[in-house]
Protein backbone atom coordinates (compact mmCIF):
# COMPACT_ATOMS: atom_id res chain seq x y z
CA UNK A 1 0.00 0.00 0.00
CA UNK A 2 1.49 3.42 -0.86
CA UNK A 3 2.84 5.74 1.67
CA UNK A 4 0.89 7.66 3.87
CA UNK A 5 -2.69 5.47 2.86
CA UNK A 6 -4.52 3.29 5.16
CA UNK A 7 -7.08 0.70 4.29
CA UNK A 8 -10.43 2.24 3.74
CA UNK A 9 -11.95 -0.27 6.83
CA UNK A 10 -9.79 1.39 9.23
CA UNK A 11 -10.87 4.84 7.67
CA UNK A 12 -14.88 3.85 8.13
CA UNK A 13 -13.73 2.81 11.64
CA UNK A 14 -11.92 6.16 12.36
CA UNK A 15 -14.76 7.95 11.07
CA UNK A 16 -17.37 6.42 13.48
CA UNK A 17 -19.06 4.45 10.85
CA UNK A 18 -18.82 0.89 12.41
CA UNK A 19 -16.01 -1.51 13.36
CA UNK A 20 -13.48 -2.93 11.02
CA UNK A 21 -15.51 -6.07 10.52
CA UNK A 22 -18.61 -4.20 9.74
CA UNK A 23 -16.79 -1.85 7.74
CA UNK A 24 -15.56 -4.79 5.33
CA UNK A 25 -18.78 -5.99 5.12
CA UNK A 26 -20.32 -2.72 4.12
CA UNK A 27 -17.48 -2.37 1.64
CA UNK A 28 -18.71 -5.91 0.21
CA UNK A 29 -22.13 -4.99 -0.03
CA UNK A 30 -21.26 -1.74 -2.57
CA UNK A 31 -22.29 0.94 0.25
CA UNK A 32 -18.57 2.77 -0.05
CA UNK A 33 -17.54 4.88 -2.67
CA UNK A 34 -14.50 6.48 -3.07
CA UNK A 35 -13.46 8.77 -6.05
CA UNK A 36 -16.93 8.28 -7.53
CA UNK A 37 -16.48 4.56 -7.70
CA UNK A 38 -17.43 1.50 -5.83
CA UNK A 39 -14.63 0.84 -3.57
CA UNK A 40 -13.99 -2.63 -3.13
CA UNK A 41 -12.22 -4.76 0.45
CA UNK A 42 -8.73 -4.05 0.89
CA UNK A 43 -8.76 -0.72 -1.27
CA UNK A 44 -6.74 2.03 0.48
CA UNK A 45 -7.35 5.68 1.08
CA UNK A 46 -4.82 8.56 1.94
CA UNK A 47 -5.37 12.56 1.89
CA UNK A 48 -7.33 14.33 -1.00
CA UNK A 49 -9.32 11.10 -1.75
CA UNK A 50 -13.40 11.80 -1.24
CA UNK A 51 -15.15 8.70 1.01
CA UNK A 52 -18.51 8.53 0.66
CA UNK A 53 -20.85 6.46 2.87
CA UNK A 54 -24.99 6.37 2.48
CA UNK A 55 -24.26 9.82 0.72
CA UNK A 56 -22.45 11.68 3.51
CA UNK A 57 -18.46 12.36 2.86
CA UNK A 58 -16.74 11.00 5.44
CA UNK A 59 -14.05 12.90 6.99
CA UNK A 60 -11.65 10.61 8.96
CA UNK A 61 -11.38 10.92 12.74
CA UNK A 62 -10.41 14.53 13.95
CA UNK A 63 -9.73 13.53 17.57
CA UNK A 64 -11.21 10.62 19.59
CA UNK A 65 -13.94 11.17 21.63
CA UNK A 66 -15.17 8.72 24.52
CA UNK A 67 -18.90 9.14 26.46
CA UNK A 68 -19.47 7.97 29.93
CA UNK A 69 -22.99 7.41 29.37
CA UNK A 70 -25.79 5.91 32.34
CA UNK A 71 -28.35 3.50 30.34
CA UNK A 72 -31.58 3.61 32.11
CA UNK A 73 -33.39 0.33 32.91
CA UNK A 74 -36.18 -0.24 29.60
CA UNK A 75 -33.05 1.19 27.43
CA UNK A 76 -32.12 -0.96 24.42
CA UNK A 77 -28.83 -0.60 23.19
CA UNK A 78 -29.25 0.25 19.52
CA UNK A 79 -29.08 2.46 17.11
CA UNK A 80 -32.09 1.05 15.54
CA UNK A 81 -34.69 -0.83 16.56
CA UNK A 82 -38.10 -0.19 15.30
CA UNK A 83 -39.80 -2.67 18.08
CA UNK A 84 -38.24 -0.57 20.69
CA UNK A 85 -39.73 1.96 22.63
CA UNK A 86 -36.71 3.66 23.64
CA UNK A 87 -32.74 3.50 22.09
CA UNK A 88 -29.36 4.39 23.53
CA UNK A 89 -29.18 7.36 20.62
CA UNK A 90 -32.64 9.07 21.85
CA UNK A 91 -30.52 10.37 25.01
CA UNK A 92 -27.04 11.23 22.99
CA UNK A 93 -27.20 14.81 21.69
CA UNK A 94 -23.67 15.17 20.33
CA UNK A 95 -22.18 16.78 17.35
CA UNK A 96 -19.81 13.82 16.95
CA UNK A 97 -21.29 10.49 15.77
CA UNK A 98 -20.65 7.92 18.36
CA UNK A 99 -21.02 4.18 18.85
CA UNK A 100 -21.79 2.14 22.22
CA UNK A 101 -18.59 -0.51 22.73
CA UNK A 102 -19.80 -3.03 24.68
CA UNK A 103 -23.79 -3.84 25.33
CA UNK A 104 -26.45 -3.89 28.41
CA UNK A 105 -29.65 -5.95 28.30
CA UNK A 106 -32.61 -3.75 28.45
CA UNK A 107 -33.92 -4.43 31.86
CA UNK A 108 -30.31 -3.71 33.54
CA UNK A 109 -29.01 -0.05 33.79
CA UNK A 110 -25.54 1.92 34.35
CA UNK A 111 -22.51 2.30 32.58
CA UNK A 112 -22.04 2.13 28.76
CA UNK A 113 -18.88 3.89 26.53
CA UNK A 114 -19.45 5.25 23.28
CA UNK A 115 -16.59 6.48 21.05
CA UNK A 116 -15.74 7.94 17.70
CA UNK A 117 -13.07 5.52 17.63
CA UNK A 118 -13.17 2.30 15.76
CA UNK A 119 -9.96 0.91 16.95
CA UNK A 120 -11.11 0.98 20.33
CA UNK A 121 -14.51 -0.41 20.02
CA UNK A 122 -12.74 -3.53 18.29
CA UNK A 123 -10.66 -4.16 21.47
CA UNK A 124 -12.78 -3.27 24.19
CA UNK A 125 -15.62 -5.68 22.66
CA UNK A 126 -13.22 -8.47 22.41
CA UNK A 127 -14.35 -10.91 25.16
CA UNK A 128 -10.64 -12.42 24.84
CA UNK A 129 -8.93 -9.12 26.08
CA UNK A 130 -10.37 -9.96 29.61
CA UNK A 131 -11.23 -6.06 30.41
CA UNK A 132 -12.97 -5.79 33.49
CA UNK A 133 -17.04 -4.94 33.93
CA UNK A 134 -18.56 -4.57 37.52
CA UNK A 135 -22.24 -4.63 38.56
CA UNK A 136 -24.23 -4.23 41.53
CA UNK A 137 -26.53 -7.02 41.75
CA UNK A 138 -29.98 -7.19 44.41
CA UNK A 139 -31.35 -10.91 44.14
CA UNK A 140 -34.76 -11.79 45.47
CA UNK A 141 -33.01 -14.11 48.50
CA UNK A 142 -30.44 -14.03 51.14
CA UNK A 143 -26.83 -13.98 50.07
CA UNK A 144 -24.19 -16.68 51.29
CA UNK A 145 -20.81 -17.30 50.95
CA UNK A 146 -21.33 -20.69 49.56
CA UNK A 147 -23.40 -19.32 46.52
CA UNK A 148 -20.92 -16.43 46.41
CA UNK A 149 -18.33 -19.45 45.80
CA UNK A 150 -20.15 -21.30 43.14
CA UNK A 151 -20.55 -17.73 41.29
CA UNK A 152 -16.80 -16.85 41.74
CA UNK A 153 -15.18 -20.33 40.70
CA UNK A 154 -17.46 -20.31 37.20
CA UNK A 155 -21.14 -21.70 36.22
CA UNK A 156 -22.03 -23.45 33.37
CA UNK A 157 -24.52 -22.45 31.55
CA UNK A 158 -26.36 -24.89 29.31
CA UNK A 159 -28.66 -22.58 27.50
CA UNK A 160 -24.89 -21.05 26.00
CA UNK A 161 -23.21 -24.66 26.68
CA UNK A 162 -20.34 -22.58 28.13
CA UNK A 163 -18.80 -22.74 31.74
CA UNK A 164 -18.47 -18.68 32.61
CA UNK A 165 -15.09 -17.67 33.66
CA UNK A 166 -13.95 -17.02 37.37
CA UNK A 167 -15.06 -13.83 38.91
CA UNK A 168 -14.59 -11.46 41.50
CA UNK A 169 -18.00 -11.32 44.02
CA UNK A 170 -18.27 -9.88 47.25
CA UNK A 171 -21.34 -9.38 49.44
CA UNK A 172 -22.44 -6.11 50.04
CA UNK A 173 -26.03 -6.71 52.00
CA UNK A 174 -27.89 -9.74 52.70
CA UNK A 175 -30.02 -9.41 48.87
CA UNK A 176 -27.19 -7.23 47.08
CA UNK A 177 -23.28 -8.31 45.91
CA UNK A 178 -20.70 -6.61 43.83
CA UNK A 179 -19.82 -8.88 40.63
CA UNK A 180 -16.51 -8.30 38.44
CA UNK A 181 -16.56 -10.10 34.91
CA UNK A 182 -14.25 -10.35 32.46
CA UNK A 183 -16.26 -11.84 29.82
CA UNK A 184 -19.80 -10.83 28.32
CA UNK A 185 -22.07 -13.54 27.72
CA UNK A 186 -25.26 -12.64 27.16
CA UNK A 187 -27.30 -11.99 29.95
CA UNK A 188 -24.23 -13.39 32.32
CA UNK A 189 -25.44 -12.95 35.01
CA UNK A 190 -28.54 -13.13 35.56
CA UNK A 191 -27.82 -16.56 33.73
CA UNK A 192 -25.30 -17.20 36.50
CA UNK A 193 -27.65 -16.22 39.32
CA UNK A 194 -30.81 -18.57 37.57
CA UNK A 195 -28.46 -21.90 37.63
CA UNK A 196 -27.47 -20.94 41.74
CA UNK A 197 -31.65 -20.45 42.55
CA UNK A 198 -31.29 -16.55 42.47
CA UNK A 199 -33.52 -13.89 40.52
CA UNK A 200 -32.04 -10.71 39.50
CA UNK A 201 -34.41 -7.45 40.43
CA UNK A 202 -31.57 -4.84 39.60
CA UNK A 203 -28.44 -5.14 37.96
CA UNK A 204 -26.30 -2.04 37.30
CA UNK A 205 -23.22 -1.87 35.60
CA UNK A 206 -20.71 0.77 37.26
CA UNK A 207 -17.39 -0.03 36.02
CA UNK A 208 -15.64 -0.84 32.97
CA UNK A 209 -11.81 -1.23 33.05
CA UNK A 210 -10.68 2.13 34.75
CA UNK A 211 -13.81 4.20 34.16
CA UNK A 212 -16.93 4.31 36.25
CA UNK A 213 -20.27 5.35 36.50
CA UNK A 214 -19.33 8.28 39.01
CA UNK A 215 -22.30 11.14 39.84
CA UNK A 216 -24.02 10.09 36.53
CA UNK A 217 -28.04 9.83 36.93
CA UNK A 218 -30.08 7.77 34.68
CA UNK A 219 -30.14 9.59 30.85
CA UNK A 220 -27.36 11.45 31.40
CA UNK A 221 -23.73 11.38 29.90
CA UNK A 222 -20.04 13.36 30.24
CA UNK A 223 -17.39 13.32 28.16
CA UNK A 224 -14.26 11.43 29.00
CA UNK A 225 -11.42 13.29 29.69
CA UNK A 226 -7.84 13.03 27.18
CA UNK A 227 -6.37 10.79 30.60
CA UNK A 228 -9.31 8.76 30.83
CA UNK A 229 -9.46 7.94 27.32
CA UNK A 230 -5.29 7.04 27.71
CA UNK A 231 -5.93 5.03 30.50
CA UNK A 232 -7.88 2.94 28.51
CA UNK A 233 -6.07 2.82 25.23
CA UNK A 234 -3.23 1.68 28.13
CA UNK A 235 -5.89 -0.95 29.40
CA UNK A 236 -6.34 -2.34 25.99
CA UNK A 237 -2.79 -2.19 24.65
CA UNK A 238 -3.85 0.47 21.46
């Protein structure tokens, strides 16, 4: 590739568009166009070459930006979703198009990231980068250690035929406990808490890797600061 070019998937990922994967995909289905023709996988882009996505030139990434934002519980975490009532994008009002990394069912609430940056969705969605998530989790019975035990050496679950990974759970009152994953099934937990005779009624995500969910209320979102968003890039090795 000539000097100074990049491959147009990591453009559309730079640009906010969608991942790398997605992007080639996209690329596949004759959505890009660059120089007034259909661009085609592998094709690669440098400065003074017009990308064009849906219609709308595409700029490249100015400068990364990262939200903190707090889901609310009945939330669904999409951009679209026609049977939804209510998406992640009717509570982002931001003149930079962002993307969530990294989901939340839509009966649990808390912390979500959304970035600008392609890149960083890739890694921070990769379950095999271990990054760390923690929850607060009220169950509709008493707490012991020896559930607490079964939880923190791994479940299986047969609905995913998977055994979950070890995690970090400590008791915080008799109904509520603090859970650390480093993996994200789907529905983890409240898949973990079903096969140990528990039933979540709140589960709220306040951490992920070195950023939590702070003084945020429900709806609202900050922007990262340029030390936050190192701190992860540091987390994640980019």
């Amino acid at each position: 590739m000539d000097s100074g070019k990049v491959r147009l998937n990591k453009f559309l990922a730079e640009s906010g568009v969608c991942s790398r994967r997605e992007a080639d995909r996209l690329i596949e289905a004759g959505k890009v166009v660059v120089n007034g023709h259909v661009a085609s996988v592998g094709e690669g882009v440098g400065p003074g070459d017009r990308v064009e996505y849906e219609g709308r030139v595409l700029k490249g990434m100015d400068r990364t930006v990262v939200l903190a934002f707090y889901k609310p519980k009945g939330v669904t975490t999409s951009e679209k979703d026609e049977h939804a009532d209510r998406l992640v994008s009717d509570y982002i009002d931001y003149p930079v198009r962002v993307t969530y990394a990294g989901r939340l069912d839509k009966d649990s609430e808390g912390l979500i990231l959304l970035t600008n940056d392609g890149s960083l969705i890739d890694h921070m969605m990769r379950g095999s980068n271990r990054h760390e998530k923690e929850y607060v989790v009220t169950v509709d019975k008493e707490l012991t250690e020896e559930i607490c035990e079964k939880l923190r050496k791994g479940i299986y679950l047969p609905e995913l035929k998977v055994k979950t990974r070890p995690c970090k759970v400590v008791i915080r009152d008799k109904n509520t406990m603090s859970v650390t994953l480093t993996q994200g099934l789907n529905r983890q937990i409240r898949r973990m808490c079903d096969q140990v005779g528990l039933k979540v009624k709140k589960l709220k995500r306040v951490r992920v890797m070195s950023i939590t969910l702070g003084k945020l209320g429900p709806g609202e979102y900050r922007e990262l600061t340029e030390a936050e968003i190192n701190s992860l890039r540091k987390g994640i090795h980019v």
